[in-house]
C-alpha atoms as a PDB file:
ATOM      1  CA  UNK A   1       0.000   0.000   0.000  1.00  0.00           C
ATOM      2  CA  UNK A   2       1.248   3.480  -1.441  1.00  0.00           C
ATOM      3  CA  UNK A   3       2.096   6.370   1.779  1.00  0.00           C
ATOM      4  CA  UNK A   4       1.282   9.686   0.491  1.00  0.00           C
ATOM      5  CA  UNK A   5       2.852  12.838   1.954  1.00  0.00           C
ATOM      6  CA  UNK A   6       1.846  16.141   1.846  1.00  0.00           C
ATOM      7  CA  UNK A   7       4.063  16.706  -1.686  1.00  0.00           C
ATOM      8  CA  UNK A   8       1.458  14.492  -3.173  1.00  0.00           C
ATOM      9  CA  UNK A   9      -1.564  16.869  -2.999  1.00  0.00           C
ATOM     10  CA  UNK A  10      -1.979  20.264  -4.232  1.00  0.00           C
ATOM     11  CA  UNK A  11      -4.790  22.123  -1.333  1.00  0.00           C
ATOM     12  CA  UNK A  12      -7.521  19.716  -1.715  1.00  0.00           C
ATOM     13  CA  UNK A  13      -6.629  18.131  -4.738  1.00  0.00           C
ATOM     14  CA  UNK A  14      -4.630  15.174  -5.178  1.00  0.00           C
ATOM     15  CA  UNK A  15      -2.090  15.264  -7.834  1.00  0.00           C
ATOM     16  CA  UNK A  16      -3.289  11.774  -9.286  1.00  0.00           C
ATOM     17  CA  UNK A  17      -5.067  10.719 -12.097  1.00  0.00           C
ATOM     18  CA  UNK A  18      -7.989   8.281 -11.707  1.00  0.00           C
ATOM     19  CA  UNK A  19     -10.184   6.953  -8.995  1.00  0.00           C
ATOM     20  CA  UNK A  20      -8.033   7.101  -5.587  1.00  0.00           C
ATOM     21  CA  UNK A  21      -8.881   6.156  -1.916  1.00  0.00           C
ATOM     22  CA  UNK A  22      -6.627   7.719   0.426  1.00  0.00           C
ATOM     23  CA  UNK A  23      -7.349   6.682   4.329  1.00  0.00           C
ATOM     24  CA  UNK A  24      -5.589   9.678   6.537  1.00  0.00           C
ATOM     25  CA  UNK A  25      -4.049   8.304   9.913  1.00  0.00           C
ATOM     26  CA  UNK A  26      -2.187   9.393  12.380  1.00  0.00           C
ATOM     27  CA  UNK A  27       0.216   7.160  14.439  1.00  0.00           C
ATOM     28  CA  UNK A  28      -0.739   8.926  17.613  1.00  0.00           C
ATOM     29  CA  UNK A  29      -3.973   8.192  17.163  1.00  0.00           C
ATOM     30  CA  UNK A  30      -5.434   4.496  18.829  1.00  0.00           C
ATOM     31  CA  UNK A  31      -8.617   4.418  16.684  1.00  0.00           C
ATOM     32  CA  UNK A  32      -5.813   4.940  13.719  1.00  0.00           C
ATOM     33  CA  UNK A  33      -3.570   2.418  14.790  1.00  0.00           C
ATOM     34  CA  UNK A  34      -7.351  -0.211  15.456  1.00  0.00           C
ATOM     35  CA  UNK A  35      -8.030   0.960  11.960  1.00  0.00           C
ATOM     36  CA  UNK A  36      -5.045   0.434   9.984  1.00  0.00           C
ATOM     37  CA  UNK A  37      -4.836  -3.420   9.488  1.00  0.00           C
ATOM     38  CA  UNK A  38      -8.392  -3.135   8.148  1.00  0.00           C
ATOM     39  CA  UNK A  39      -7.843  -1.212   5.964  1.00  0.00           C
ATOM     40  CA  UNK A  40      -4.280  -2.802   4.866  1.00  0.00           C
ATOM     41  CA  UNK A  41      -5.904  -6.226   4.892  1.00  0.00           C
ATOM     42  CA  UNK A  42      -8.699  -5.257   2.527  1.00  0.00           C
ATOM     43  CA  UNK A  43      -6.723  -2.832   0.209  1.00  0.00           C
ATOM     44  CA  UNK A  44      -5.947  -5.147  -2.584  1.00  0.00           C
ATOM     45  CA  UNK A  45     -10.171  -5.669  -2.689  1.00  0.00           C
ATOM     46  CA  UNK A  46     -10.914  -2.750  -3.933  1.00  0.00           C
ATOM     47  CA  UNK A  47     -10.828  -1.899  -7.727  1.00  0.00           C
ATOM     48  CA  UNK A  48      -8.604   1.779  -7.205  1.00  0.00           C
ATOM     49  CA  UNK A  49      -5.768   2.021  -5.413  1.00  0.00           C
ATOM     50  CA  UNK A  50      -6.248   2.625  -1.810  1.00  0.00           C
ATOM     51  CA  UNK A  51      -3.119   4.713  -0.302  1.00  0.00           C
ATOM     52  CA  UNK A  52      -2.058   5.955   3.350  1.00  0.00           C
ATOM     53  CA  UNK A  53      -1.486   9.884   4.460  1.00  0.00           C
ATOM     54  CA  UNK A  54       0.279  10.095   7.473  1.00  0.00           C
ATOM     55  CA  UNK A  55      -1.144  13.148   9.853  1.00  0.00           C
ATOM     56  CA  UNK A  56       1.024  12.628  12.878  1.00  0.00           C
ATOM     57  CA  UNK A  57       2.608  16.104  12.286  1.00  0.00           C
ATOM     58  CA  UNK A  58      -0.306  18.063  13.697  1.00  0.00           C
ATOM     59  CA  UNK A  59       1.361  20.902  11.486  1.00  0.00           C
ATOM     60  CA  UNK A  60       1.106  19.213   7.864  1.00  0.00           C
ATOM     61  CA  UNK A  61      -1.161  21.617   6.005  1.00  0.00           C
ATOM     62  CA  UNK A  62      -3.278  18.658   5.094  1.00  0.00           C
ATOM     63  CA  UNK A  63      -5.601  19.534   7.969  1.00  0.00           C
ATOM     64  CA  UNK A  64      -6.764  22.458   6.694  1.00  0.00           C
ATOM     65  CA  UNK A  65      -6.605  22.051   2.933  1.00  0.00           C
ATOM     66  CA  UNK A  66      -8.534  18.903   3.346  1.00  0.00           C
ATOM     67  CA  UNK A  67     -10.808  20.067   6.241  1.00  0.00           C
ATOM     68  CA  UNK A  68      -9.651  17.254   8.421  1.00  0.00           C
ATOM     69  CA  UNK A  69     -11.115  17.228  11.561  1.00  0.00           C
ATOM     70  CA  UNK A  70     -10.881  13.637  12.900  1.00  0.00           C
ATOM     71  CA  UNK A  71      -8.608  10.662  12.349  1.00  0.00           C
ATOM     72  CA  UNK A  72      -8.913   8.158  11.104  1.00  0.00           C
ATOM     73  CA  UNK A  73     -10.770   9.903   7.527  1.00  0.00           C
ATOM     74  CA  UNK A  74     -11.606   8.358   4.220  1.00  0.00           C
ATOM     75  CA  UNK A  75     -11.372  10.473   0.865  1.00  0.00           C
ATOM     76  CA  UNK A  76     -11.726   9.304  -2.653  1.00  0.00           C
ATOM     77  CA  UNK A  77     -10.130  11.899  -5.135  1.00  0.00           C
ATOM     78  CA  UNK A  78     -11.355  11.028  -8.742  1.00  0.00           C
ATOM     79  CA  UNK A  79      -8.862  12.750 -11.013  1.00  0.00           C
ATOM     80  CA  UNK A  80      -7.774  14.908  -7.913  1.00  0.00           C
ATOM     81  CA  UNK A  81     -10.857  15.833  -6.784  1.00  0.00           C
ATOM     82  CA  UNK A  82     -12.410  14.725  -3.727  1.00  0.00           C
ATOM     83  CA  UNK A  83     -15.684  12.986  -4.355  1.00  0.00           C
ATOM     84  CA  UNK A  84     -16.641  10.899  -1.464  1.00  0.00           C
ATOM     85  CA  UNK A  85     -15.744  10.854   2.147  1.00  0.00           C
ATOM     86  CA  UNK A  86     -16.016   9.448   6.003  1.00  0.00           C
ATOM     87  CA  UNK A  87     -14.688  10.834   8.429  1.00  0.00           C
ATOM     88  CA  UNK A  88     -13.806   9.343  11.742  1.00  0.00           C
ATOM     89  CA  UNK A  89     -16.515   9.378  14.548  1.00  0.00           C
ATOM     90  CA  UNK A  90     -15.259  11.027  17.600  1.00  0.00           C
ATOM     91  CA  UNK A  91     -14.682   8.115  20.105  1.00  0.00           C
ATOM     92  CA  UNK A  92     -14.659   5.846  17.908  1.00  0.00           C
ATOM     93  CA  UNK A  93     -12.924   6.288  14.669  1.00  0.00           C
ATOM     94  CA  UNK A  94     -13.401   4.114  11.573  1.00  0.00           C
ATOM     95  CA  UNK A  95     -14.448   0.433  10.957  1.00  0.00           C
ATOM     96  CA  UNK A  96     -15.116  -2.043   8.573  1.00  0.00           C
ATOM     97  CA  UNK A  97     -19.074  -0.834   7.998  1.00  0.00           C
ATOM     98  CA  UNK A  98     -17.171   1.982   6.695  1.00  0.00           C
ATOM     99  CA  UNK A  99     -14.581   0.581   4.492  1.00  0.00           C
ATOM    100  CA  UNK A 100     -17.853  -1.735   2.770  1.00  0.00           C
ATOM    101  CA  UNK A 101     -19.820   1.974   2.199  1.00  0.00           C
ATOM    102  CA  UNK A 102     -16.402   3.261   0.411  1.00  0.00           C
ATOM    103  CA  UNK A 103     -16.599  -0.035  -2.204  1.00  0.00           C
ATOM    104  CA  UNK A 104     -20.231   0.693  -2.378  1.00  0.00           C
ATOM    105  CA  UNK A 105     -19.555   4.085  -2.957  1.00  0.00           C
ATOM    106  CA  UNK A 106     -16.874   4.304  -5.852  1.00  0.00           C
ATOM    107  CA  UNK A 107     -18.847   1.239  -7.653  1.00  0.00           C
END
């Protein structure tokens, strides 16, 4: 599974092509660290490439430009653009209810 940085998006765009899934975690973050073996185990299920953005640096500008709020948070970008999204409950974070709405979602 591909780790994005920051370099990789342009404000809320990211600077891919095609239909992309991008899961933004943060290592400091125990719902994150629940959540990411989900969503590594079930990554090669899904017909788009599913990448990681790291958020530990409470700094990286992807907070704002993406309006990130909570971690773990789900974004598809089709051709850069962000078309679908989840973001983490407070308390409780992401699960796999969620990752099944993202495959319904891009289908």
């Amino acid at each position: 599974m591909e780790e994005l940085g920051a370099e990789d998006f342009e404000g809320d765009r990211l600077k891919r092509p095609g239909t992309w899934a991008v899961g933004f975690l943060a290592s400091w973050c125990p719902f994150c660290r629940a959540f990411r073996p989900k969503i590594e185990k079930r990554s090669g299920r899904f017909p788009f490439p599913l990448a990681l953005a790291d958020l530990s640096d409470e700094e990286s500008p992807l907070w704002d430009s993406l309006h990130v709020e909570v971690v773990p948070t789900l974004v598809v970008f089709r051709d850069g653009q962000p078309v679908w999204r989840r973001d983490g409950r407070p308390g409780a974070g992401l699960d796999e209810r969620d990752l099944d709405a993202l495959a319904t979602a891009v289908a």
